[in-house]
Protein backbone atom coordinates (compact mmCIF):
# COMPACT_ATOMS: atom_id res chain seq x y z
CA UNK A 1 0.00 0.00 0.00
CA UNK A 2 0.74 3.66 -0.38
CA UNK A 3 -0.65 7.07 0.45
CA UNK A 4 -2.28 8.91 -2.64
CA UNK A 5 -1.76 5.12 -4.55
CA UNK A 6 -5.92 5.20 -5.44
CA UNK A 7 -4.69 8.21 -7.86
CA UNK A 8 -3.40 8.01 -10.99
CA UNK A 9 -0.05 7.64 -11.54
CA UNK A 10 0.02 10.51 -14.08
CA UNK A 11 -1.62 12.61 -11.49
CA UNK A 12 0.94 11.28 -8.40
CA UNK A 13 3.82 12.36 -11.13
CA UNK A 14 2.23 15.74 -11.82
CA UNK A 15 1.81 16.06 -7.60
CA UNK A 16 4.75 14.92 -6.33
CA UNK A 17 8.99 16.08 -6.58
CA UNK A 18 9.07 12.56 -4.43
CA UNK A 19 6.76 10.31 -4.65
CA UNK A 20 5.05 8.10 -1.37
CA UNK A 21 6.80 5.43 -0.70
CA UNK A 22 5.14 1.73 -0.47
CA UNK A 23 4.68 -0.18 2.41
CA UNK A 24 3.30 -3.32 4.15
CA UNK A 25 2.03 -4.51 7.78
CA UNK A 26 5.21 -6.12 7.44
CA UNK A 27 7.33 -2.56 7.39
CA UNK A 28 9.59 -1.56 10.44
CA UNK A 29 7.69 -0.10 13.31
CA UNK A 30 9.29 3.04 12.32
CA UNK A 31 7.53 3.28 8.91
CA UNK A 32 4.38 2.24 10.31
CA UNK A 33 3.87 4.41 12.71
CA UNK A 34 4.53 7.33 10.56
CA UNK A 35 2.21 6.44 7.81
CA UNK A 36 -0.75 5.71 10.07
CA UNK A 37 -1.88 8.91 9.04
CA UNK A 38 -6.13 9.29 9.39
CA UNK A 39 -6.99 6.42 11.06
CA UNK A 40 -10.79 5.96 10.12
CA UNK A 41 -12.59 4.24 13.26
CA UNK A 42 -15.96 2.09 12.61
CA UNK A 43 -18.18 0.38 15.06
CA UNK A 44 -17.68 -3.94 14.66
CA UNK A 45 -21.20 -3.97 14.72
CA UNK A 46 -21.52 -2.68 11.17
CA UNK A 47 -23.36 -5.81 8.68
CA UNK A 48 -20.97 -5.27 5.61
CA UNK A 49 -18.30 -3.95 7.38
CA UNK A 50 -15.72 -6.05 4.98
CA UNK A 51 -17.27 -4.12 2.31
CA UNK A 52 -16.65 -1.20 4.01
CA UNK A 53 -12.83 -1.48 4.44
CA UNK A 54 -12.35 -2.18 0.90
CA UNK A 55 -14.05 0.80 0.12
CA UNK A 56 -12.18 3.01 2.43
CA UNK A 57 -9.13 1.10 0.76
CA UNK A 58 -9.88 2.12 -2.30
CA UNK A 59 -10.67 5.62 -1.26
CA UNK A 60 -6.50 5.85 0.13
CA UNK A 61 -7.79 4.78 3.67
CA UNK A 62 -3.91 3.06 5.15
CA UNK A 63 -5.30 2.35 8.56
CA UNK A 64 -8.29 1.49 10.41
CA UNK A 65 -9.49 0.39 13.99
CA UNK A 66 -13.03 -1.86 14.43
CA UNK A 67 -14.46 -0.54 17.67
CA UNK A 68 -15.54 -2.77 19.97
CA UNK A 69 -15.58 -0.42 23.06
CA UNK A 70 -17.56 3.32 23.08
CA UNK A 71 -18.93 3.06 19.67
CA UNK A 72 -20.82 0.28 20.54
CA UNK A 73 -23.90 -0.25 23.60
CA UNK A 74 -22.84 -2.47 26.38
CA UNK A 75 -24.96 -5.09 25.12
CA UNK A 76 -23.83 -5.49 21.44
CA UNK A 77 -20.46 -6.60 22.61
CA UNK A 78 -21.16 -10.14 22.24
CA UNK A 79 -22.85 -10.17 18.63
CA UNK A 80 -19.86 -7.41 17.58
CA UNK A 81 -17.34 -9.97 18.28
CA UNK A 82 -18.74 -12.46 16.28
CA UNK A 83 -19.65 -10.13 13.65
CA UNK A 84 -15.71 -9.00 13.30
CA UNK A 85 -14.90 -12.89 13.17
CA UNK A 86 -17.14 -13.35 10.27
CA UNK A 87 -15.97 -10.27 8.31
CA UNK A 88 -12.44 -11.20 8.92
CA UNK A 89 -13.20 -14.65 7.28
CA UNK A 90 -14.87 -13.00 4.62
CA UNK A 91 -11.91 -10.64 4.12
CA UNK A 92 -9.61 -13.39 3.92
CA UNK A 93 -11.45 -15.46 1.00
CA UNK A 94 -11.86 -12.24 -1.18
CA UNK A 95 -8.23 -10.30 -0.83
CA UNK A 96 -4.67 -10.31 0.36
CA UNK A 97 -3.34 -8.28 3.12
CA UNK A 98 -1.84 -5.94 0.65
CA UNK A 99 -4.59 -5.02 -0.72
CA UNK A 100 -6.64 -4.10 3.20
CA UNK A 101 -5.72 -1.07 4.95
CA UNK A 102 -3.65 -1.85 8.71
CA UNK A 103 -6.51 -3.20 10.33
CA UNK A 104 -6.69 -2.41 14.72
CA UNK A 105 -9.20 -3.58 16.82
CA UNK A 106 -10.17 -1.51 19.80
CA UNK A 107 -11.07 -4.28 22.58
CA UNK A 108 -12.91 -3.74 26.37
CA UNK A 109 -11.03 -6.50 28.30
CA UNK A 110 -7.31 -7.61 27.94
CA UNK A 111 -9.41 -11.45 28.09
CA UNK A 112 -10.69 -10.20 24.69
CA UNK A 113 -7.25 -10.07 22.75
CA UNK A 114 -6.22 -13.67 22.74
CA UNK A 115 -9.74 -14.61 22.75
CA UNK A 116 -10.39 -12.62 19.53
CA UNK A 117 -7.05 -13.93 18.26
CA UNK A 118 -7.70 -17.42 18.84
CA UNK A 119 -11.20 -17.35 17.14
CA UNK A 120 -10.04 -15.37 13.57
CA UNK A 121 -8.20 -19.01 13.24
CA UNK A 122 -6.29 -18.31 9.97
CA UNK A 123 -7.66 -14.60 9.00
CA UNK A 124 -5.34 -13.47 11.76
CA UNK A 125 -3.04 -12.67 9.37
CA UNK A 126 -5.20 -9.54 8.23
CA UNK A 127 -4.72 -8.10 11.56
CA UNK A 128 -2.15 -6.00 12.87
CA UNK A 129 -2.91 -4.79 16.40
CA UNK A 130 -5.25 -4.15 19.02
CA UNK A 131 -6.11 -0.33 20.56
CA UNK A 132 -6.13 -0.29 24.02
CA UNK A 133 -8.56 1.84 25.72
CA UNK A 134 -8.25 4.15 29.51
CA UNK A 135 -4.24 3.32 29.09
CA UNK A 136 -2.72 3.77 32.96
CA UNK A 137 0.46 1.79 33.77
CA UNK A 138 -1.90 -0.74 36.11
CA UNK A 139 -4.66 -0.93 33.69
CA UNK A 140 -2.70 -1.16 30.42
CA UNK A 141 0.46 -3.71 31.51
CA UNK A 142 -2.64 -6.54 31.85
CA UNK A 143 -3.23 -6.07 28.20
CA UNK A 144 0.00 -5.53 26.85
CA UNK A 145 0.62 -8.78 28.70
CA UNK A 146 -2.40 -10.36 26.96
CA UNK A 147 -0.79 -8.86 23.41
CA UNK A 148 2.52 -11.05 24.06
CA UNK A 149 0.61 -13.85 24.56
CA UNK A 150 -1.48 -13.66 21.83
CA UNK A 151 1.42 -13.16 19.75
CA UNK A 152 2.31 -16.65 20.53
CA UNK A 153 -1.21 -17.79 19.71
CA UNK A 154 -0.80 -16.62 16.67
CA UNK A 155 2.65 -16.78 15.53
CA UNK A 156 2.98 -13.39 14.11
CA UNK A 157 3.75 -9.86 15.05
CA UNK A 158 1.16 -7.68 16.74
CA UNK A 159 0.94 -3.82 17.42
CA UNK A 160 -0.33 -2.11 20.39
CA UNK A 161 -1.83 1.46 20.23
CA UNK A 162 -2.08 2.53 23.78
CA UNK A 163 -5.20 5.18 24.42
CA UNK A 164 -4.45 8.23 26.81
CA UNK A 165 -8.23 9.23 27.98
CA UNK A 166 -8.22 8.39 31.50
CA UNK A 167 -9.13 10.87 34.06
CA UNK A 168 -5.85 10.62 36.30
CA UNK A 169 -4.25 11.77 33.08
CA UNK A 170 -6.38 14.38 32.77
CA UNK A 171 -6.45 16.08 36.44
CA UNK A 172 -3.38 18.09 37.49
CA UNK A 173 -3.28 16.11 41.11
CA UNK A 174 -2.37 13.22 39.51
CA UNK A 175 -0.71 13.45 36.49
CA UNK A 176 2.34 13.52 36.25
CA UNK A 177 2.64 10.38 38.32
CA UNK A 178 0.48 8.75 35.13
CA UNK A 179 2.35 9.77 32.74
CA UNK A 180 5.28 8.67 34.67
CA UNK A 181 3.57 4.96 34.61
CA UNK A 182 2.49 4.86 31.16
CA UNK A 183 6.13 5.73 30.21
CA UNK A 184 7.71 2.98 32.42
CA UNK A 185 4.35 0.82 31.08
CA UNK A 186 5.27 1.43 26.89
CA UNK A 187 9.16 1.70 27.36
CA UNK A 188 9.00 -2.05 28.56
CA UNK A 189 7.02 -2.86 25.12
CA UNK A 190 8.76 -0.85 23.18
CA UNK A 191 8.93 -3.31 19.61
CA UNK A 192 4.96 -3.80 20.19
CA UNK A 193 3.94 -0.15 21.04
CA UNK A 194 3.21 1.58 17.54
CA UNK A 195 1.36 4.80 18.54
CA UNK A 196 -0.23 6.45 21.34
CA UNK A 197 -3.42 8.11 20.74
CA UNK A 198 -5.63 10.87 22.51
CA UNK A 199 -8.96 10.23 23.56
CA UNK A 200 -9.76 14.29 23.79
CA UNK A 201 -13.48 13.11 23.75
CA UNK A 202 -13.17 11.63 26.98
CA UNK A 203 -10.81 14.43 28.67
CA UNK A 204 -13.87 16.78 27.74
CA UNK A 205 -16.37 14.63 28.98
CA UNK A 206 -15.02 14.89 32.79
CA UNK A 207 -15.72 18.17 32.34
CA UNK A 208 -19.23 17.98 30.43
CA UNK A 209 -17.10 19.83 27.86
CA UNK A 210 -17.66 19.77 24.09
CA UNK A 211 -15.89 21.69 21.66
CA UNK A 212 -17.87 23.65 18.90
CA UNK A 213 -16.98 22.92 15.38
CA UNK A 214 -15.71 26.32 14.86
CA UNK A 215 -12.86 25.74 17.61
CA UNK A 216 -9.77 23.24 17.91
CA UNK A 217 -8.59 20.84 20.56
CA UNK A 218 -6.41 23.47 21.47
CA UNK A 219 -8.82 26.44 22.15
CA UNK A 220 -9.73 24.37 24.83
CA UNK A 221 -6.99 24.91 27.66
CA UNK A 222 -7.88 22.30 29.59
CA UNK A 223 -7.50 19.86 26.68
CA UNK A 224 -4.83 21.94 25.80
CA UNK A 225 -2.48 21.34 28.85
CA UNK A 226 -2.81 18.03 28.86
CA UNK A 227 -1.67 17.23 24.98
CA UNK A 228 1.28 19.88 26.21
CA UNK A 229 2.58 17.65 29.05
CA UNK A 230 2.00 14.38 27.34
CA UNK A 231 4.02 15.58 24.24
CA UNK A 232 6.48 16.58 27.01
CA UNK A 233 6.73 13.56 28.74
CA UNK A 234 5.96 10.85 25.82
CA UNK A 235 6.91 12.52 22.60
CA UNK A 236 10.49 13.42 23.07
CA UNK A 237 13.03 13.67 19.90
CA UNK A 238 15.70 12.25 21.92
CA UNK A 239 15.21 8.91 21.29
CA UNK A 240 13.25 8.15 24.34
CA UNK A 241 9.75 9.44 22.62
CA UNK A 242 6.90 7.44 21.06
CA UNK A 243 4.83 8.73 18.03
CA UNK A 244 1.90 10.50 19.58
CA UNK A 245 -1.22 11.07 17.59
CA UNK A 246 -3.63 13.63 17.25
CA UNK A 247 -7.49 13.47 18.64
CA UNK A 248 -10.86 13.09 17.19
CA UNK A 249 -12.52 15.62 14.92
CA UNK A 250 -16.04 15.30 15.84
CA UNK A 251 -18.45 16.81 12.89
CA UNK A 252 -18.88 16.21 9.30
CA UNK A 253 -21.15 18.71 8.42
CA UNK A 254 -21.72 22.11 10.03
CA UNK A 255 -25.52 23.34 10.58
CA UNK A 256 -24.99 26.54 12.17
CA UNK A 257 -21.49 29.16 12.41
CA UNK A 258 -20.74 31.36 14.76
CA UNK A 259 -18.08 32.37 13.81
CA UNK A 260 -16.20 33.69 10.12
CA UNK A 261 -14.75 30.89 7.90
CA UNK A 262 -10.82 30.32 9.03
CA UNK A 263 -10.06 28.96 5.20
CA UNK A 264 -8.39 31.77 3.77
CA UNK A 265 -8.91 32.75 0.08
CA UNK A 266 -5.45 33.28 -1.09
CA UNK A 267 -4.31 29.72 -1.45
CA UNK A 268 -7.23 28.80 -3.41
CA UNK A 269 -7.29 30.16 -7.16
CA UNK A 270 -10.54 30.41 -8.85
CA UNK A 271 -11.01 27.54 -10.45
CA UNK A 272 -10.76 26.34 -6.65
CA UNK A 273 -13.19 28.60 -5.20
CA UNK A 274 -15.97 25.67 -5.42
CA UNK A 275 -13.69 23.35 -3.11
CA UNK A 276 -12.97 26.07 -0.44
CA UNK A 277 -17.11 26.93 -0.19
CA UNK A 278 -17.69 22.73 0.09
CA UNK A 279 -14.77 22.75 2.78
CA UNK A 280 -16.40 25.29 4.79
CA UNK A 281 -20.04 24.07 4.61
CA UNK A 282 -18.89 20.52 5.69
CA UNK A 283 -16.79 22.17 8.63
CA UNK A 284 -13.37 21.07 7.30
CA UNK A 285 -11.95 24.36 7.75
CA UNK A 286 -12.07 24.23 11.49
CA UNK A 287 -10.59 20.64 10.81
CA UNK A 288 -7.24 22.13 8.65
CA UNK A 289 -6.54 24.56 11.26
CA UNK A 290 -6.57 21.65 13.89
CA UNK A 291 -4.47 19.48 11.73
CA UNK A 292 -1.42 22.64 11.11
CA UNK A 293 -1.90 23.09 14.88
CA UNK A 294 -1.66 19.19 15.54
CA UNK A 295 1.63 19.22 13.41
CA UNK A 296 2.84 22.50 15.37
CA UNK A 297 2.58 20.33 18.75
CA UNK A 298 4.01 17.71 17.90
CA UNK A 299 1.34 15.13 16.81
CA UNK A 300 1.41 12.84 13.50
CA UNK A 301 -1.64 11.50 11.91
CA UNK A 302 -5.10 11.97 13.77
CA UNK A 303 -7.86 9.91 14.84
CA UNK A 304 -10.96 10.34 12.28
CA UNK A 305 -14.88 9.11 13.03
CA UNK A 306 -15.91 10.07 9.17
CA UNK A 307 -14.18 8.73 5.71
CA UNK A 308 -14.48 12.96 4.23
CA UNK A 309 -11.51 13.87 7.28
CA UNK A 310 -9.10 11.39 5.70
CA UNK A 311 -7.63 12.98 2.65
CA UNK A 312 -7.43 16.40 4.55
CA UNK A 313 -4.96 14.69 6.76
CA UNK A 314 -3.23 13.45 3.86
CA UNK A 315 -2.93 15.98 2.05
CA UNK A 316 -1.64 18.19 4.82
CA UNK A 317 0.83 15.26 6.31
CA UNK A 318 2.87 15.72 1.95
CA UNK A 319 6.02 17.53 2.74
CA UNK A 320 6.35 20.96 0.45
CA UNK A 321 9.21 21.01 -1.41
CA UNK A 322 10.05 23.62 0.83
CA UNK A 323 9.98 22.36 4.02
CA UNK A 324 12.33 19.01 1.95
CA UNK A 325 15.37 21.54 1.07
CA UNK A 326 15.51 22.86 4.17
CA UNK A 327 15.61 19.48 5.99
CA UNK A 328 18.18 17.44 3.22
CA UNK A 329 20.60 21.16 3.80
CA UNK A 330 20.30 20.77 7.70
CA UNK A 331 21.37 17.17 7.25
CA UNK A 332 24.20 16.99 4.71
CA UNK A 333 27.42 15.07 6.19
CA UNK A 334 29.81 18.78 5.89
CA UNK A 335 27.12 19.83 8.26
CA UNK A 336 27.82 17.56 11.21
CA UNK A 337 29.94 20.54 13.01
CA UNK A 338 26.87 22.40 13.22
CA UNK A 339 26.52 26.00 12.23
CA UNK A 340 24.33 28.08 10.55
CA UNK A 341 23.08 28.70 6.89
CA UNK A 342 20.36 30.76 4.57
CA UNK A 343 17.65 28.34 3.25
CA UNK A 344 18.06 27.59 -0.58
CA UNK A 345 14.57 29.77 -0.54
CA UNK A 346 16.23 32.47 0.74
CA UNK A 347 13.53 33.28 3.63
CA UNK A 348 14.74 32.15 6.29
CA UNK A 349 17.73 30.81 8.40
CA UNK A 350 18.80 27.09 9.31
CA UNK A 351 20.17 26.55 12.42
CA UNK A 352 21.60 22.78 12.09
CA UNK A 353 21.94 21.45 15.77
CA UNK A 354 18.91 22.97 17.05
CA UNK A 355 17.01 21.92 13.47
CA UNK A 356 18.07 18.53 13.22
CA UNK A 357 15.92 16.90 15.03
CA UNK A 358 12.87 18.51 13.05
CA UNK A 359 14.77 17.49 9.83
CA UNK A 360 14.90 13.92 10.35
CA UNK A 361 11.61 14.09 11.27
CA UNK A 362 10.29 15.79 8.27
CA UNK A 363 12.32 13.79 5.85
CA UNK A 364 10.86 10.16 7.71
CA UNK A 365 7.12 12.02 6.42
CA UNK A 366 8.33 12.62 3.42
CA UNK A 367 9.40 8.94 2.49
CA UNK A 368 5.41 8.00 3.84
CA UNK A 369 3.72 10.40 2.63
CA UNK A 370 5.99 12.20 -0.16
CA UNK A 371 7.23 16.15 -1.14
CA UNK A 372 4.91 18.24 -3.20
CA UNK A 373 6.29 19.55 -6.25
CA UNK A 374 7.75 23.58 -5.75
CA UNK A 375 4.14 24.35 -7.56
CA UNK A 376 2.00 22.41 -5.44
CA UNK A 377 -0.31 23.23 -1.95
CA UNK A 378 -2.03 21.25 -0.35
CA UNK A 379 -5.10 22.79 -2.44
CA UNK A 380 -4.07 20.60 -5.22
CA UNK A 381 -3.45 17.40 -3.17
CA UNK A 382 -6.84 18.08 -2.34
CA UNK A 383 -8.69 18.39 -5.26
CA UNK A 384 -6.48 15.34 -6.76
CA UNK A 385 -7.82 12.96 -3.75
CA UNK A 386 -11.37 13.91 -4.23
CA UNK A 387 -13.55 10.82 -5.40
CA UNK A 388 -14.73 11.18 -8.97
């Protein structure tokens, strides 16, 4: 698989100075976690829910997590699970894994994991993780425990994606102490820990907070804070940090604005004019501004409830050709002694040491996702992804 692969390859050539790169569940930890990108969530109660993923798949969808926890009412758990058995099998008799988006379930009960292993028998294969839900050190080491184990079961590797939602995260008594945990918690499972992921929905909700479509995650301090400190504590550059993603963006269409549009005209030319009024009356320009602000704090990729958020996160996740000549300058070998230079644009100033770190991480995106030709915005990459 690859990101932007649904489009045509004269259109990827026209879009792209370097091209996405391909990839497999079978690709280094690093990779993978990188090119998560929008991970599109859907309930395991859902009848054609095989159907479903191979649309998605064919709509540039790279990874996706069948809920069996919030989504669904206490009740359904039971028929969900054997739902997501059957679709698995069904999966398995129509398609390879390289042809299925990296496919997560998100599980109540460390019991369920080798449970649910056991009973895919042979379409096992098609899975690559589990999402754990309420992640503390003492509630999450039971199922990362329950992950080894069913990695013996069945004899291949499997990814945890550790949620932070819990309210001991969340309230300034106790916090630090959990992060402190969840650290010593993922460091242990290091190989098996692909992502981390913010339950913002849940932070809110000990609050009875919601956040209108017309603000971010971040205009909420609260919400706010805590992303801060757990990009402090678990995102680090320095080796030590895990890939941290970024939260939910709740609405798909927007009924009723408060406040102006925060899409600015000028990157759109006129041609474009139609796709900047359809982003603004399905709310996706609150949803930009939260993914440049994601970026700014450190997150990669984002969790998504609704297929239309996916190829905004793509498309803002290419690499400008920019942003690419300022990272390969930082890191050229006669640059090792550090030092400072003018950016082949001419706009701005390169500080190697203090840069580095934001050059290597720029230059991993751009192998998953690709560089945008000098020419091309994230307008274009837009309008490209857009289903016929």
């Amino acid at each position: 698989m690859r990101h932007f692969g649904h489009i045509a390859p004269e259109v990827r050539e026209r879009l792209f100075f370097q091209e996405p790169c391909d990839f497999t569940a079978d690709s280094s930890s690093r990779l993978l976690a990188s090119a998560l990108g929008a991970t599109l969530y859907s309930p395991a109660t859902r009848e054609k829910l095989a159907d479903d993923i191979l649309k998605q798949a064919g709509r540039g969808v790279v990874s996706m997590v069948l809920c069996l926890e919030d989504s669904i009412a206490d009740a359904d758990v039971a028929e969900a699970e054997e739902n997501l058995v059957r679709q698995f099998a069904d999966l398995a008799e129509r398609c390879t894994v390289g042809e299925l988006p990296l496919l997560f379930v998100r599980v109540r009960t460390a019991g369920q994991i080798p449970d649910l292993v056991h009973r895919l028998g042979a379409s096992v294969r098609l899975l690559s993780g589990f999402v754990l839900p309420k992640f503390t050190e003492e509630r999450g080491i039971p199922f990362l425990e329950a992950l080894a184990d069913a990695e013996i079961i069945s004899a291949r590797r499997l990814f945890a994606m550790p949620v932070l939602e819990s309210p001991e995260l969340l309230y300034r008594e106790s916090r630090v102490e959990t992060l402190a945990g969840i650290f010593r918690a993922v460091d242990k499972y290091r190989d098996r820990v692909l992502a981390l992921r913010l339950g913002v929905t849940d932070f809110c909700s000990a609050y009875g907070l919601r956040r209108a479509p017309d603000m971010t995650a971040y205009d909420v301090q609260i919400v706010a804070s805590v992303i801060a400190d757990v990009v402090n504590v678990l995102g680090r550059a320095d080796g030590t940090g895990f890939t941290v993603t970024g939260p939910v963006w709740e609405y798909f269409r927007v009924q009723e604005r408060m406040f102006k549009p925060q899409l600015r005209r000028s990157p759109f030319t006129p041609e474009a004019e139609d796709l900047r009024a359809t982003l603004i009356e399905h709310d996706m320009d609150g949803l930009l501004r939260e993914i440049s602000l994601d970026r700014a704090n450190g997150l990669q990729g984002k969790t998504c409830i609704h297929p239309s958020h996916v190829l905004p996160v793509h498309a803002l996740s290419v690499v400008s050709h920019e942003e690419f000549s300022d990272a390969q300058d930082i890191l050229r070998p006669e640059r090792d002694g550090g030092g400072v230079l003018r950016s082949a644009y001419t706009n701005k100033m390169n500080e190697v040491k203090p840069h580095r770190a934001w050059a290597e991480r720029t230059l991993q995106r751009a192998e998953v996702f690709g560089v945008a030709n000098e020419d091309i915005g994230f307008v274009e990459l837009l309008a490209a992804g857009l289903p016929d």
